[in-house]
N, C-alpha and C. Protein backbone atom coordinates (compact mmCIF):
# COMPACT_ATOMS: atom_id res chain seq x y z
N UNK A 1 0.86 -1.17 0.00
CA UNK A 1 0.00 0.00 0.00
C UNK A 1 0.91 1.24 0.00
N UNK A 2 0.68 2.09 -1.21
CA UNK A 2 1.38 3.27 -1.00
C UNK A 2 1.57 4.14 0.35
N UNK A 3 2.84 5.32 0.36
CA UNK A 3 2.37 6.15 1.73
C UNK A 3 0.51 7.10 1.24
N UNK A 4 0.69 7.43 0.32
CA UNK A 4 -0.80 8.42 -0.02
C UNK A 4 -1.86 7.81 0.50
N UNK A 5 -2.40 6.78 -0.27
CA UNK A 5 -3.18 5.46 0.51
C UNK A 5 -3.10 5.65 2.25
N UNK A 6 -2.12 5.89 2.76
CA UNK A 6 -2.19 5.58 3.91
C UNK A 6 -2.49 6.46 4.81
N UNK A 7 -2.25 7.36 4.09
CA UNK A 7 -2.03 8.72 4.45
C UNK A 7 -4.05 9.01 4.48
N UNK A 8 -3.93 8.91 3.79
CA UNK A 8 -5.89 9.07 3.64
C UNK A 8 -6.49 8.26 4.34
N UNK A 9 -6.43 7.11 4.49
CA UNK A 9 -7.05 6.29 5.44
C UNK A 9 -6.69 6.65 6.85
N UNK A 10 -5.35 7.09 7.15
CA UNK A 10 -5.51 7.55 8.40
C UNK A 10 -6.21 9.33 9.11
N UNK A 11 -6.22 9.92 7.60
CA UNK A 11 -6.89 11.59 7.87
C UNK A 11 -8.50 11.16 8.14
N UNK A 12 -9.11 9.99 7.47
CA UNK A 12 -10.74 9.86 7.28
C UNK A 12 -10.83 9.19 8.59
N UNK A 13 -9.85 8.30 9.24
CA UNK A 13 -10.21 7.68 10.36
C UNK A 13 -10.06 8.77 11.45
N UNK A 14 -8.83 10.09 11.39
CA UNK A 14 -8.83 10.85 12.15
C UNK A 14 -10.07 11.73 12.26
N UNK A 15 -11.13 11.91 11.03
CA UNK A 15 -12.20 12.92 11.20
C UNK A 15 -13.34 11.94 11.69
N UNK A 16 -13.20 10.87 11.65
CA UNK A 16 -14.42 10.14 12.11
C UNK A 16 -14.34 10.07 14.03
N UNK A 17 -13.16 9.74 14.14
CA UNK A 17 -12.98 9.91 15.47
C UNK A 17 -13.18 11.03 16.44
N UNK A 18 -12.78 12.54 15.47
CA UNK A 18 -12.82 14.24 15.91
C UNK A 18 -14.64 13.73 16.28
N UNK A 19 -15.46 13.40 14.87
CA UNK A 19 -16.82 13.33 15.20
C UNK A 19 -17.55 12.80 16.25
N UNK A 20 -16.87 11.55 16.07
CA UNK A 20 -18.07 10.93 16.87
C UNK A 20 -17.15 11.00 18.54
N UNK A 21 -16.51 11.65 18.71
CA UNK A 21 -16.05 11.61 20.30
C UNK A 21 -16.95 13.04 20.96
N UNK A 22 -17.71 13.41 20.11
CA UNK A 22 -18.94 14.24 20.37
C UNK A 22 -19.94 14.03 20.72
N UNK A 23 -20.09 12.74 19.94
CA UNK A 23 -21.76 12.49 19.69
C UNK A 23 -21.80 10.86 20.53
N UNK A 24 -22.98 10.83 21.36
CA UNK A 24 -23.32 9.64 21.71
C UNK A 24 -24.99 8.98 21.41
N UNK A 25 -25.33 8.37 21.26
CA UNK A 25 -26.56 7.99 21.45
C UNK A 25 -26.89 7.40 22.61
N UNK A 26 -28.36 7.42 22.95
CA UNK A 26 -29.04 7.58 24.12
C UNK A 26 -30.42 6.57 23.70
N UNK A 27 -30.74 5.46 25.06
CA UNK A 27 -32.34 4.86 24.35
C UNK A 27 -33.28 6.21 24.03
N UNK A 28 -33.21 7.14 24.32
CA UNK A 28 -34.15 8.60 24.17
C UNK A 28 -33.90 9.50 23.04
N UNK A 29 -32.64 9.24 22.69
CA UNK A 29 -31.96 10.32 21.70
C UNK A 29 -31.15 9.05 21.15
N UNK A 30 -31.26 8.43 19.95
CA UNK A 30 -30.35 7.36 19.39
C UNK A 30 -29.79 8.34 18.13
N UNK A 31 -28.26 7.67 17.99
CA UNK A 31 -27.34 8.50 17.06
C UNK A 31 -27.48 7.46 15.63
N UNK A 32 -27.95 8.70 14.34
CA UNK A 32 -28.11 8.21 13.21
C UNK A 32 -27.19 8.08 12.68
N UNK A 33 -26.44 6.94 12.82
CA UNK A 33 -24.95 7.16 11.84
C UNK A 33 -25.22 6.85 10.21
N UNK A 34 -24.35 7.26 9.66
CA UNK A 34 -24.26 7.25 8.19
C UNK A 34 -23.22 6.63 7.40
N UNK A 35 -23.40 5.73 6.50
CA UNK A 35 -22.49 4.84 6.08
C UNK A 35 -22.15 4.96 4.76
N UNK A 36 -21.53 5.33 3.80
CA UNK A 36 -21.49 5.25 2.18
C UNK A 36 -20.57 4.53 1.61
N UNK A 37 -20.97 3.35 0.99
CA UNK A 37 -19.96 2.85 0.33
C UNK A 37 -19.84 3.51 -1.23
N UNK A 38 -19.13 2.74 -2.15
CA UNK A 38 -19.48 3.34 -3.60
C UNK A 38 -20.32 3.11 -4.54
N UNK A 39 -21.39 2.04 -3.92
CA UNK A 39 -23.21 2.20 -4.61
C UNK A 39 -23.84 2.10 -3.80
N UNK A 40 -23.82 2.24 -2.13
CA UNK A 40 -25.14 2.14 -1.56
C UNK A 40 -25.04 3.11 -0.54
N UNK A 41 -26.07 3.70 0.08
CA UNK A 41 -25.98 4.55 1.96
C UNK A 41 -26.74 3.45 2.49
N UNK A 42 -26.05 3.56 3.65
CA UNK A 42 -26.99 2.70 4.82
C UNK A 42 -26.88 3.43 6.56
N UNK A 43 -28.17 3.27 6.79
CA UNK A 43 -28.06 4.51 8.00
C UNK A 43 -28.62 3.49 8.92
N UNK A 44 -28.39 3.65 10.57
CA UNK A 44 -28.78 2.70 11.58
C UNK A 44 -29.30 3.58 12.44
N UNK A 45 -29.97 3.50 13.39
CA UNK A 45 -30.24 4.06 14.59
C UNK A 45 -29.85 3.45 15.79
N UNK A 46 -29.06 4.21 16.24
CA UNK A 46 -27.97 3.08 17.40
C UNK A 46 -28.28 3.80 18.61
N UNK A 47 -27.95 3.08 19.62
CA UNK A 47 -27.88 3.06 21.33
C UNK A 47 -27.40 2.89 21.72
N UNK A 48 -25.87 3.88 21.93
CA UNK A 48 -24.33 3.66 22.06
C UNK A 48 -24.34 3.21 24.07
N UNK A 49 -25.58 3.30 24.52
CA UNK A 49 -25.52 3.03 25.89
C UNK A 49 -25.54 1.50 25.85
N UNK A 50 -26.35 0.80 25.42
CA UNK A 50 -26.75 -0.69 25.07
C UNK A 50 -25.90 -1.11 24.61
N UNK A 51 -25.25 -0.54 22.83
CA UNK A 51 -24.52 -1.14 22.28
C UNK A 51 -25.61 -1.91 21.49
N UNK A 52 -26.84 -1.48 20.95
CA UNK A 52 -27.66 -2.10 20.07
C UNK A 52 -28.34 -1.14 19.00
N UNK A 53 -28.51 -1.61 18.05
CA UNK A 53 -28.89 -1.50 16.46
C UNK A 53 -30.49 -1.24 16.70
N UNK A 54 -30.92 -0.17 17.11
CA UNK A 54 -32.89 -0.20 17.03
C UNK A 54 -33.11 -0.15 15.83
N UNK A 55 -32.80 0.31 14.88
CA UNK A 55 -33.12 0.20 13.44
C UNK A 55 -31.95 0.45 12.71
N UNK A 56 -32.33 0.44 10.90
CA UNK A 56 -31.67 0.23 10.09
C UNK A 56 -32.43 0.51 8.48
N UNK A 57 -31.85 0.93 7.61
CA UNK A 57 -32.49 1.36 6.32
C UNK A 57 -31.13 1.14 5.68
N UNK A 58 -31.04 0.72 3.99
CA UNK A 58 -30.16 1.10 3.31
C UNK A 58 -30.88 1.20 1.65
N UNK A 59 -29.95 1.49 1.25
CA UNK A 59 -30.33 1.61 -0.66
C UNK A 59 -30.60 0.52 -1.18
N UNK A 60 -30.27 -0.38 -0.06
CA UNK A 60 -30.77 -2.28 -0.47
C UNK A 60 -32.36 -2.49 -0.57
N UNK A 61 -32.45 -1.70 0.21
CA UNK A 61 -34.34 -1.80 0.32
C UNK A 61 -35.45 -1.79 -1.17
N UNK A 62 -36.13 -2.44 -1.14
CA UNK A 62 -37.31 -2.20 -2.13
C UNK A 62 -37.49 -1.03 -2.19
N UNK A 63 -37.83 -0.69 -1.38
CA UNK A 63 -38.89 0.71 -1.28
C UNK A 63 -38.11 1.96 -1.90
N UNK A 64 -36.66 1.59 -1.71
CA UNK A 64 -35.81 2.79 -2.10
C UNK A 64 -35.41 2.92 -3.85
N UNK A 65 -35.53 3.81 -4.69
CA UNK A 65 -35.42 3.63 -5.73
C UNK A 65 -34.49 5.33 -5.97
N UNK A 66 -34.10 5.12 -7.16
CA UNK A 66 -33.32 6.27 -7.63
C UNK A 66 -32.21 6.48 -7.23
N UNK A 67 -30.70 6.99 -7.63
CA UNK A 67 -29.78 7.01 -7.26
C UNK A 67 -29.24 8.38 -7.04
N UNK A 68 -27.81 8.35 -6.17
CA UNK A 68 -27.15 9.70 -5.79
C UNK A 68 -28.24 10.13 -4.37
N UNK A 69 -28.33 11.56 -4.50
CA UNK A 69 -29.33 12.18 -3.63
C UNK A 69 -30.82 12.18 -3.49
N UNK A 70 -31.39 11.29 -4.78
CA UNK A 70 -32.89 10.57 -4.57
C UNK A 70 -33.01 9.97 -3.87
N UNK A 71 -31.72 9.19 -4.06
CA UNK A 71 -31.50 7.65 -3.19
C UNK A 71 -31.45 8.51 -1.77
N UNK A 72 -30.56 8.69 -1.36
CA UNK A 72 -30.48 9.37 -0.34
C UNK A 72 -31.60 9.83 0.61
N UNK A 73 -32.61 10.81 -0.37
CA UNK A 73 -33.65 11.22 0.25
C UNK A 73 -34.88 10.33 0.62
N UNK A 74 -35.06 9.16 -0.10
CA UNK A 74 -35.87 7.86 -0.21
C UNK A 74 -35.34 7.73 1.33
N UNK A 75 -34.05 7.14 1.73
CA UNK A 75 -33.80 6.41 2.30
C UNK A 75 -34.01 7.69 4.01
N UNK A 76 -33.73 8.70 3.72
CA UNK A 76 -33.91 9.54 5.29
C UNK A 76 -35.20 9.24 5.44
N UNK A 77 -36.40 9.64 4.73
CA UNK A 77 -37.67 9.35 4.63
C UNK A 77 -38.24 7.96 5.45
N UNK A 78 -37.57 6.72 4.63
CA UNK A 78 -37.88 5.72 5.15
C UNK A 78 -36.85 5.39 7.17
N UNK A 79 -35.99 6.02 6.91
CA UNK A 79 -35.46 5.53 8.39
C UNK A 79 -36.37 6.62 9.49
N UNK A 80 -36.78 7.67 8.68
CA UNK A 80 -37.61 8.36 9.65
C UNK A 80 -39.07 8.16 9.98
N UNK A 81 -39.76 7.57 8.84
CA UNK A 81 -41.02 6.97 8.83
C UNK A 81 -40.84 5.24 10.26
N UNK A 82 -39.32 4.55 9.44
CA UNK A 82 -39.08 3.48 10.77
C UNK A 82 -39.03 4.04 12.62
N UNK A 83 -38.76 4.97 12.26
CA UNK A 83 -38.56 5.57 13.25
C UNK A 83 -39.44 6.16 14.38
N UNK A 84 -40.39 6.24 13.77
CA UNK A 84 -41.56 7.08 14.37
C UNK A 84 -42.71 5.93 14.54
N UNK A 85 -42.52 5.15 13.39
CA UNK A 85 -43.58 4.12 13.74
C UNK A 85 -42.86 3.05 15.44
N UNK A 86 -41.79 3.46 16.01
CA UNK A 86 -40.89 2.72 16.84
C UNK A 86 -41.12 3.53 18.37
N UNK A 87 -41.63 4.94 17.91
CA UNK A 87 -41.76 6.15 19.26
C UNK A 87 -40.69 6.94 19.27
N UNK A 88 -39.10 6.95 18.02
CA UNK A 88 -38.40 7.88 18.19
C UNK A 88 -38.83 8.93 17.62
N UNK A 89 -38.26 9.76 18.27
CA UNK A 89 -38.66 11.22 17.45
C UNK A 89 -37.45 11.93 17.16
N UNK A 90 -36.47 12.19 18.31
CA UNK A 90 -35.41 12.84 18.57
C UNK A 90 -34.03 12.03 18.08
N UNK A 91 -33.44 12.15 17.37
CA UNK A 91 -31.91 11.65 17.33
C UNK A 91 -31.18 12.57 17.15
N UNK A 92 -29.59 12.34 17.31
CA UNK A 92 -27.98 12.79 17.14
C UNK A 92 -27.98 12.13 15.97
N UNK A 93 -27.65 13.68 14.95
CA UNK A 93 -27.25 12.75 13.72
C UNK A 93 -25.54 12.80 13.57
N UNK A 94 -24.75 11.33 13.06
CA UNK A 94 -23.74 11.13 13.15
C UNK A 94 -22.98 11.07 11.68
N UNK A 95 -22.74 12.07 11.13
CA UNK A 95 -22.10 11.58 9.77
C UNK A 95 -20.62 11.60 9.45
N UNK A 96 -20.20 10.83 10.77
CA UNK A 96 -19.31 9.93 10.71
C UNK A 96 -17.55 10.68 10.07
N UNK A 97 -17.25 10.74 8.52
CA UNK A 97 -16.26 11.46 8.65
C UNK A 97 -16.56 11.98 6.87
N UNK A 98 -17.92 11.75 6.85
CA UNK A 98 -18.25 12.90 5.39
C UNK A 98 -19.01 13.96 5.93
N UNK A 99 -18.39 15.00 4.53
CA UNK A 99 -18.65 16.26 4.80
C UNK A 99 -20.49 16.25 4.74
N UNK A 100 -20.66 17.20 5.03
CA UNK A 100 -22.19 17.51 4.92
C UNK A 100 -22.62 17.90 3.55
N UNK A 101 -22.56 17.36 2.89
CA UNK A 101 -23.15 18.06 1.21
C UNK A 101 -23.56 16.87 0.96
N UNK A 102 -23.99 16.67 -0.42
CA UNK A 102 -24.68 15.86 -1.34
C UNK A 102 -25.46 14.61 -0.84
N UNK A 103 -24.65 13.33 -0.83
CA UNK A 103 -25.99 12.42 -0.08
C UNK A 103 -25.88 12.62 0.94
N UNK A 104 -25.47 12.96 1.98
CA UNK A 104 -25.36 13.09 3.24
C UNK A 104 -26.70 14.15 3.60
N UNK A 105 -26.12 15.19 3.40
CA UNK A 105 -26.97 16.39 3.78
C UNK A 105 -28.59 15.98 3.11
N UNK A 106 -28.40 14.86 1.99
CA UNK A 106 -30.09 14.87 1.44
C UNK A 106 -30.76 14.08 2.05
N UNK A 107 -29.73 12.91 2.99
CA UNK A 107 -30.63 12.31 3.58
C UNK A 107 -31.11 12.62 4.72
N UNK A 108 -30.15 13.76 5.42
CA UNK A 108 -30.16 14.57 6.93
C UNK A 108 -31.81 15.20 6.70
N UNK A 109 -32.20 16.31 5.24
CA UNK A 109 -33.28 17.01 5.20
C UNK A 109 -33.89 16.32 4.94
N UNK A 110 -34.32 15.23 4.37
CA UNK A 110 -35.33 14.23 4.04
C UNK A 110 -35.71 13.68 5.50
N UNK A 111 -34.99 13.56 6.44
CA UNK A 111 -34.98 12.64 7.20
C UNK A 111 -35.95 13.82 8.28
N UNK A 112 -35.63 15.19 8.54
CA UNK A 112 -36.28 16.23 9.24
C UNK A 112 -37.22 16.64 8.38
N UNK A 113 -37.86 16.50 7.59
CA UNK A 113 -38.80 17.12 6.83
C UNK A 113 -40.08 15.38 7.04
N UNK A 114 -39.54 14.27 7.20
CA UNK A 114 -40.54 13.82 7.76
C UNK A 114 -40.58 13.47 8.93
N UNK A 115 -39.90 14.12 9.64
CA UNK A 115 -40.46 14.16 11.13
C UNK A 115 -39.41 14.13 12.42
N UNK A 116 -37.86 13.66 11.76
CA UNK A 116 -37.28 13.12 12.63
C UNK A 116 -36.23 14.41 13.23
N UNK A 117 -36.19 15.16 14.28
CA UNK A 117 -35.68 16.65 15.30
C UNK A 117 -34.01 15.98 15.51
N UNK A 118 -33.13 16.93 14.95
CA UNK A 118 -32.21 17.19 14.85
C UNK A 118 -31.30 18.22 14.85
């Protein structure tokens, strides 16, 4: 593995760590983390007190269709619709060590526009 390679994997692991040594989730307040590989998002609703997974959505889903920031917005929609049908209302959103723009940020407003306080 080159030094560059390495060099990047250790700056993305350093911003994920800056992040989330902020943010915790709570059974009351669970932290939405955000996951992107290079064709899918997948978002969880976690309970960093427990150490358990209350929910989960990704671009794997039926229900989710369209790609980039459709996808994206499908998928805040649906983890927030899971969400509410569960009694959460409130989460910490966690996006981990991407910036806030494009799918990220579409699934953050999708995700508060149906219901979920952030």
């Amino acid at each position: 593995m080159s030094k560059i390679i390495r060099e990047k994997q250790n700056a993305r692991a350093a911003r994920k760590l800056r992040v989330r040594k902020k943010i915790t989730g709570t059974g009351e307040r669970p932290r939405l983390a955000v996951f992107k590989s290079l064709r899918h998002v997948y978002v969880q609703l976690i309970d960093d007190e427990k150490g358990a997974t209350l929910l989960s959505a990704s671009s794997l889903a039926d229900e989710v269709k369209g790609a980039g920031k459709v996808q994206a917005a499908a998928i805040g929609k649906l983890i927030a619709e899971r969400a509410q049908a569960k009694g959460v209302e409130n989460v910490v959103f966690d996006r981990s060590s991407y910036r806030y723009h494009g799918v990220v940020r579409a699934l953050a407003e999708a995700a508060r526009e149906a219901g979920l306080k952030f």
